[in-house]
C-alpha atoms as a PDB file:
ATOM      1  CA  UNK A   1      -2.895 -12.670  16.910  1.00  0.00           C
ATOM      2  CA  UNK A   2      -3.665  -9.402  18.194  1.00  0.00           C
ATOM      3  CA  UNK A   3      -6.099  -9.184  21.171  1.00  0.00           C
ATOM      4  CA  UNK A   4      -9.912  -8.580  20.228  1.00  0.00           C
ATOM      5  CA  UNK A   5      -9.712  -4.783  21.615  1.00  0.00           C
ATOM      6  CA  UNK A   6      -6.686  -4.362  19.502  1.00  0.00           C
ATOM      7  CA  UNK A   7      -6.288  -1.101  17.618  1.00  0.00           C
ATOM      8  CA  UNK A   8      -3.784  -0.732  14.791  1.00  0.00           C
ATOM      9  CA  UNK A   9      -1.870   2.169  15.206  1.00  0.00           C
ATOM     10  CA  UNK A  10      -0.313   4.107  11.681  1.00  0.00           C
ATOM     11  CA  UNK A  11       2.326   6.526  11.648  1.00  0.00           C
ATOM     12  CA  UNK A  12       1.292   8.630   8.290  1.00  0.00           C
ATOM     13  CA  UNK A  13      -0.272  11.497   6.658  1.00  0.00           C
ATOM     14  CA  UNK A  14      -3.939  11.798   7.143  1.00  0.00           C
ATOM     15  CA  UNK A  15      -4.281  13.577   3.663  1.00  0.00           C
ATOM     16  CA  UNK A  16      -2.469  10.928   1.821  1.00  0.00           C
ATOM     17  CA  UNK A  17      -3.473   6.812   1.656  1.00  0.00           C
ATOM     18  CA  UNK A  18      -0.059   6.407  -0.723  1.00  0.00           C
ATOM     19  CA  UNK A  19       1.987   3.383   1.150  1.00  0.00           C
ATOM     20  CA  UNK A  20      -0.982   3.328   3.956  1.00  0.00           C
ATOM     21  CA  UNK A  21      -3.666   2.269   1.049  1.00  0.00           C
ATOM     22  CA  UNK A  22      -3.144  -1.372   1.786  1.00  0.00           C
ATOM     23  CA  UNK A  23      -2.613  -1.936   5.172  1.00  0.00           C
ATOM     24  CA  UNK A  24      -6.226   0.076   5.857  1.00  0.00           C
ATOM     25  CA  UNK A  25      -7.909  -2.167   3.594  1.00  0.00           C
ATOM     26  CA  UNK A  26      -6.600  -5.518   5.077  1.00  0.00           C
ATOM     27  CA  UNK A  27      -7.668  -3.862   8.446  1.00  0.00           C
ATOM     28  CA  UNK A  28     -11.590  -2.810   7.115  1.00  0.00           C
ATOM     29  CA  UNK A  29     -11.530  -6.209   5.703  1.00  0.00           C
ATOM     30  CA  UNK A  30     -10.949  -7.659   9.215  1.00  0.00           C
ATOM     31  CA  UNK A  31     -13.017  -4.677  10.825  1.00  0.00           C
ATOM     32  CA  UNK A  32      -9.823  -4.045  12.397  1.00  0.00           C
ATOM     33  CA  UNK A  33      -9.648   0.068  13.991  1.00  0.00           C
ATOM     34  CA  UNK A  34      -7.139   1.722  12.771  1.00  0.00           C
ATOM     35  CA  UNK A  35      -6.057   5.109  14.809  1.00  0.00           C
ATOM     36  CA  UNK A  36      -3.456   7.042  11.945  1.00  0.00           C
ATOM     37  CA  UNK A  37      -1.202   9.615  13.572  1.00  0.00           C
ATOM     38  CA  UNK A  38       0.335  12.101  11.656  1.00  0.00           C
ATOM     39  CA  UNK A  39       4.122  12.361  12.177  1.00  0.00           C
ATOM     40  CA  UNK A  40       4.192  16.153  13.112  1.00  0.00           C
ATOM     41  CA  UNK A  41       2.201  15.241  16.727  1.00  0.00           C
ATOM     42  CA  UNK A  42       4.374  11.697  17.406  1.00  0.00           C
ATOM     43  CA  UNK A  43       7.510  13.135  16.447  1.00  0.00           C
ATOM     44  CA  UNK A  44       7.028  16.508  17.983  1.00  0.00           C
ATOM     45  CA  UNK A  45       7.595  18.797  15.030  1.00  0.00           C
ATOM     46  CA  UNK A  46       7.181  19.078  11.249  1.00  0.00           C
ATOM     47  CA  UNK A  47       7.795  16.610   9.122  1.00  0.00           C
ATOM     48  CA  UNK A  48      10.266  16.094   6.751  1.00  0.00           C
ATOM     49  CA  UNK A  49      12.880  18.439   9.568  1.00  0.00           C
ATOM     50  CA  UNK A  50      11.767  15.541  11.678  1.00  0.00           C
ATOM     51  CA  UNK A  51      12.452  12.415   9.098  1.00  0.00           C
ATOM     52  CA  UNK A  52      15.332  11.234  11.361  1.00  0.00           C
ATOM     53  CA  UNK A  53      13.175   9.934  14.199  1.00  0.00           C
ATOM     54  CA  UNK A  54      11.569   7.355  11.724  1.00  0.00           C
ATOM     55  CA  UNK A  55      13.579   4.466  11.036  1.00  0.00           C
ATOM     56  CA  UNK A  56      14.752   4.453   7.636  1.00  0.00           C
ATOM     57  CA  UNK A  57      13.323   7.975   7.594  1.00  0.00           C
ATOM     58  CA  UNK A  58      10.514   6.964   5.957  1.00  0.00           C
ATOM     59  CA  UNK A  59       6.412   6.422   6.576  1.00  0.00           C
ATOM     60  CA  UNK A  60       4.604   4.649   7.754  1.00  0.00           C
ATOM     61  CA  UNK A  61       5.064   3.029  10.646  1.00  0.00           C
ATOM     62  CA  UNK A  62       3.096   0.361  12.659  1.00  0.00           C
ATOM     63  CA  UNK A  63       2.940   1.279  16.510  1.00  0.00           C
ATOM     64  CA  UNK A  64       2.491  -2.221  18.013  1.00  0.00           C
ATOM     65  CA  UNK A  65       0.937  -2.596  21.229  1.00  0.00           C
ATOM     66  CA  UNK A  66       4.296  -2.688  23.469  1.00  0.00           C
ATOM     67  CA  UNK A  67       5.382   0.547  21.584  1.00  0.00           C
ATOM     68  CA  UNK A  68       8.149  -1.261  19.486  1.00  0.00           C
ATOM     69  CA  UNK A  69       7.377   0.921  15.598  1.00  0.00           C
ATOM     70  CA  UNK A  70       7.368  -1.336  12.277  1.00  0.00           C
ATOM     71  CA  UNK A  71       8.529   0.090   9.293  1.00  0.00           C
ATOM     72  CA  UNK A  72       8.465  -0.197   5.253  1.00  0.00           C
ATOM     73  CA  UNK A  73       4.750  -0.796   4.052  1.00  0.00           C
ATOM     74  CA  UNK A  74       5.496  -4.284   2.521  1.00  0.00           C
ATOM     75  CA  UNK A  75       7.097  -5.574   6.110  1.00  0.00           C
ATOM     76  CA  UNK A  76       4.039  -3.958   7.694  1.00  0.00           C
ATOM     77  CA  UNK A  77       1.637  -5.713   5.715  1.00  0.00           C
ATOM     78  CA  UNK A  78       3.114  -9.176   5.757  1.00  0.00           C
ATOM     79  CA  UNK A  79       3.090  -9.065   9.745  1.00  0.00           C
ATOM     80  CA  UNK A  80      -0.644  -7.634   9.371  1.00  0.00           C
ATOM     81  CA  UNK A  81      -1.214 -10.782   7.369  1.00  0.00           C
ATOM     82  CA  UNK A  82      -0.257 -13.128   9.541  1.00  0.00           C
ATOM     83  CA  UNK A  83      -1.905 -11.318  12.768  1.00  0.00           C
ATOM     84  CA  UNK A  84      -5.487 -10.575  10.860  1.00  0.00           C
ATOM     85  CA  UNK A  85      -5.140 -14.221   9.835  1.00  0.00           C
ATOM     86  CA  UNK A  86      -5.009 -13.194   5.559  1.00  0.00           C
ATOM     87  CA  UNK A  87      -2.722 -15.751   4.963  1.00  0.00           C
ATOM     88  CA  UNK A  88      -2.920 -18.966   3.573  1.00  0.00           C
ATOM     89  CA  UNK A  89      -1.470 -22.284   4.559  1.00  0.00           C
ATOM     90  CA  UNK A  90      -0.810 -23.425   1.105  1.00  0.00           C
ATOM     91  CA  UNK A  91       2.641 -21.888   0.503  1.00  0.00           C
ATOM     92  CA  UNK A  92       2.333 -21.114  -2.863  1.00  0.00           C
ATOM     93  CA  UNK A  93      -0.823 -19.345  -2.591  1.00  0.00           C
ATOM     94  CA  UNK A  94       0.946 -17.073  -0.162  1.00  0.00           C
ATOM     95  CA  UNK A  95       3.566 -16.649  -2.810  1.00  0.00           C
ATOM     96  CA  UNK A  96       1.386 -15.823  -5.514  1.00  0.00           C
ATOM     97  CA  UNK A  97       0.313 -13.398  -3.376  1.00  0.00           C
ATOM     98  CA  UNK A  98       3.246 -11.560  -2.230  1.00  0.00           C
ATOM     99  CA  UNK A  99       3.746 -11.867  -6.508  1.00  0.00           C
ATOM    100  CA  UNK A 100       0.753  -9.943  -6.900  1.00  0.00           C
ATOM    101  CA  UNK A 101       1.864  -7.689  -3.424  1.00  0.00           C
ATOM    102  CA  UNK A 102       5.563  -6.817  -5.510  1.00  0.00           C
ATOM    103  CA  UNK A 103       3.641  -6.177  -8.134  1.00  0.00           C
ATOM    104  CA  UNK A 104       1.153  -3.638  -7.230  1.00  0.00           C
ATOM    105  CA  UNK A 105       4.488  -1.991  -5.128  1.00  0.00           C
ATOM    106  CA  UNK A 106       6.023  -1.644  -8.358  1.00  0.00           C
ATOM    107  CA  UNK A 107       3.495   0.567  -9.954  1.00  0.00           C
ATOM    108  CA  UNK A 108       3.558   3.193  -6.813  1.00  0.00           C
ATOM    109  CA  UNK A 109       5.317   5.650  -9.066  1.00  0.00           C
ATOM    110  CA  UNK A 110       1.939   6.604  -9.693  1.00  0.00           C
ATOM    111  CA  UNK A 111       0.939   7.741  -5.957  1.00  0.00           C
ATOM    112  CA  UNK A 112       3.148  10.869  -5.919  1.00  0.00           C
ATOM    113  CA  UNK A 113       0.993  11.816  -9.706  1.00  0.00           C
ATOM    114  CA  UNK A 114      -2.441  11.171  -7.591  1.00  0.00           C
ATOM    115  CA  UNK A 115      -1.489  12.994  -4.929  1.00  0.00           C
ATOM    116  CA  UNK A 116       0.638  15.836  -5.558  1.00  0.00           C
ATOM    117  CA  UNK A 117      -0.691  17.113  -8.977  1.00  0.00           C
ATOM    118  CA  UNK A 118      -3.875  18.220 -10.987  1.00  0.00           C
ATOM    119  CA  UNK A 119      -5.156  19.394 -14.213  1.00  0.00           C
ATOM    120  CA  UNK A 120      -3.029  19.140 -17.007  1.00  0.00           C
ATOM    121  CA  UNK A 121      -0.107  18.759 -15.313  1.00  0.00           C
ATOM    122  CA  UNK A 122      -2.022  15.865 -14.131  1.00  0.00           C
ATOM    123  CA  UNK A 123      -2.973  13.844 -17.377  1.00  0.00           C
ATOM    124  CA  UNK A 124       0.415  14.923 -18.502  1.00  0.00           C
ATOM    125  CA  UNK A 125       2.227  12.497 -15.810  1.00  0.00           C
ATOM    126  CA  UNK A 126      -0.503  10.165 -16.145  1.00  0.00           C
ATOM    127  CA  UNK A 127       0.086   9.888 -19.951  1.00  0.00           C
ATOM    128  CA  UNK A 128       3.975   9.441 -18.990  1.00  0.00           C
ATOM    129  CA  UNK A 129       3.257   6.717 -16.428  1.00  0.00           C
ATOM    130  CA  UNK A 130       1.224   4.622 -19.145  1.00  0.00           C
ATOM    131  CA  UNK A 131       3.619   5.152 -21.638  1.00  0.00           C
ATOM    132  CA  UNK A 132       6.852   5.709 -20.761  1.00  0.00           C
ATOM    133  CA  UNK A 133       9.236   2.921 -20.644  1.00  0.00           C
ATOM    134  CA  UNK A 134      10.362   2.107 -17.340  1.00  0.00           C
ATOM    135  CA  UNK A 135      13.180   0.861 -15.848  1.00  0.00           C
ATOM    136  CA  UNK A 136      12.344  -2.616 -16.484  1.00  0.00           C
ATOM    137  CA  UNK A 137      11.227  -1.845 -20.359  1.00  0.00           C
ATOM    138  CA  UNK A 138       7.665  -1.802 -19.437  1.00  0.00           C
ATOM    139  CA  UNK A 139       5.627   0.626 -19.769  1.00  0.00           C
ATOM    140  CA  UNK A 140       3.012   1.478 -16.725  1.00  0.00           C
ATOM    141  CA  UNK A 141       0.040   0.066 -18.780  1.00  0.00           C
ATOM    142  CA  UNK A 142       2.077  -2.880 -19.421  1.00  0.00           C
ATOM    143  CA  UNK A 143       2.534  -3.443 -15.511  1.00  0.00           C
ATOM    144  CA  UNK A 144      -1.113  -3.241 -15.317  1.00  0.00           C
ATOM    145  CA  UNK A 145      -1.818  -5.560 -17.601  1.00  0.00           C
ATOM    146  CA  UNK A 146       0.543  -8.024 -16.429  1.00  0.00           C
ATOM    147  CA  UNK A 147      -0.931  -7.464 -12.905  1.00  0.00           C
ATOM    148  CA  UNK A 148      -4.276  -8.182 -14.153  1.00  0.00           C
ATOM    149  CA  UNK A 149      -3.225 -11.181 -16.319  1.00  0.00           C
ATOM    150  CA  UNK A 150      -1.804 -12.410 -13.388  1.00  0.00           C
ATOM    151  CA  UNK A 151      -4.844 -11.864 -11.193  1.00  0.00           C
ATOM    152  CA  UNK A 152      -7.182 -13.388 -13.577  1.00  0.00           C
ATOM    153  CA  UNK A 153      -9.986 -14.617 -11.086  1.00  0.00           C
ATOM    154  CA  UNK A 154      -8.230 -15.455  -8.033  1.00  0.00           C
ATOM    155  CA  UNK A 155      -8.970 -14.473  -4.243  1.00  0.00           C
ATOM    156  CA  UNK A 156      -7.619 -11.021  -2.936  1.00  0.00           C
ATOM    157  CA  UNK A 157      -8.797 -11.479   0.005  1.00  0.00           C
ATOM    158  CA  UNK A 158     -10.520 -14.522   1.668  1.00  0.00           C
ATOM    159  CA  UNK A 159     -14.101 -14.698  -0.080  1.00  0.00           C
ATOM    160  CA  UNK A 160     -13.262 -11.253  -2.571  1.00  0.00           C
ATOM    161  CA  UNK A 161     -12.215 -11.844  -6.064  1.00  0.00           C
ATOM    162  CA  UNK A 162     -11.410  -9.188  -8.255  1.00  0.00           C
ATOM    163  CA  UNK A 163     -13.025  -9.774 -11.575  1.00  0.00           C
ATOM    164  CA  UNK A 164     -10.579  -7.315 -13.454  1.00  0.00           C
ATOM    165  CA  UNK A 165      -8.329  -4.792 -13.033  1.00  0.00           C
ATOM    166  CA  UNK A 166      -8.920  -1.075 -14.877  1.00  0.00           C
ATOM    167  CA  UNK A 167      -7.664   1.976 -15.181  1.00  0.00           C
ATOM    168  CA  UNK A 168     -10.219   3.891 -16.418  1.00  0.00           C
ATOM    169  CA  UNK A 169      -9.942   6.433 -13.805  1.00  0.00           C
ATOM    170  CA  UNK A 170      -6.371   7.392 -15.603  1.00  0.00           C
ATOM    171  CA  UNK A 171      -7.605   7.956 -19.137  1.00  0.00           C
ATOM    172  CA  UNK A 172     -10.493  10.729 -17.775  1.00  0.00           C
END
């Protein structure tokens, strides 16, 4: 577990949550700090020219306390897990949440369409993520659905249960 004083520290662009999104909620569930860094100060120049000093040249990354850097956003947040204590001992609760975890991954084709455009080129993309089929023959509103059929009323979080799942913020 970390120490009470603890601070998590995230390698990743302050103008984008993207692959950070879940990792800050688990921490402001826990009321865990979280100090972000942007890549262009740690790595000492601008980012992408600088992608090489990031293992798998990617963000983010989790600074732990003796300096060692995590990377990939899924391995981050299953060792955030276990150290904010969001894990449950019944094994197959913990699977049916890394389920839900793979699941939610798998619709993060929409994060570069959030953050990158606007305007009609905006609802344009949007329209393509719902209805496109994707590489698995679903469509993006299909993923949802599933994802929300497969939440149904169970626990996020410890004590937080997500009622539904919408998308209405897609359609405007």
């Amino acid at each position: 577990m970390f120490k009470s004083d603890t601070k998590v520290r995230l390698i990743y662009f302050a103008e984008f949550r993207a692959k950070s999104e879940a990792i800050l909620l688990m921490c402001a569930y826990r009321n865990c700090p979280v100090e972000q860094l942007g890549p262009d100060t740690v790595f000492g120049g601008e980012w992408p020219a600088t992608r090489n000093c990031a293992p798998f040249g990617q963000l983010p990354i989790l600074v732990l306390d003796d300096g060692t850097g995590l990377a990939q956003s899924y391995a981050i947040q299953k060792y955030l897990a276990k150290e904010l204590n969001l894990v449950s001992s019944d094994r197959l609760v913990e699977a049916m949440a890394d389920q839900t975890a793979q699941a939610g991954e798998e619709l993060g084709q929409i994060n570069p369409i959030c953050n990158d455009l606007v305007g009609d080129e905006f609802k344009a993309a949007v329209k393509e993520f719902l209805d496109a089929e994707l590489e698995e023959g679903c469509n993006g509103t299909t993923k949802i659905a599933n994802l929300s059929k497969s939440l149904g009323d169970k626990k996020f979080f410890p004590g937080f249960v997500i009622k539904s799942f919408t998308v209405h913020f897609l359609k405007s």
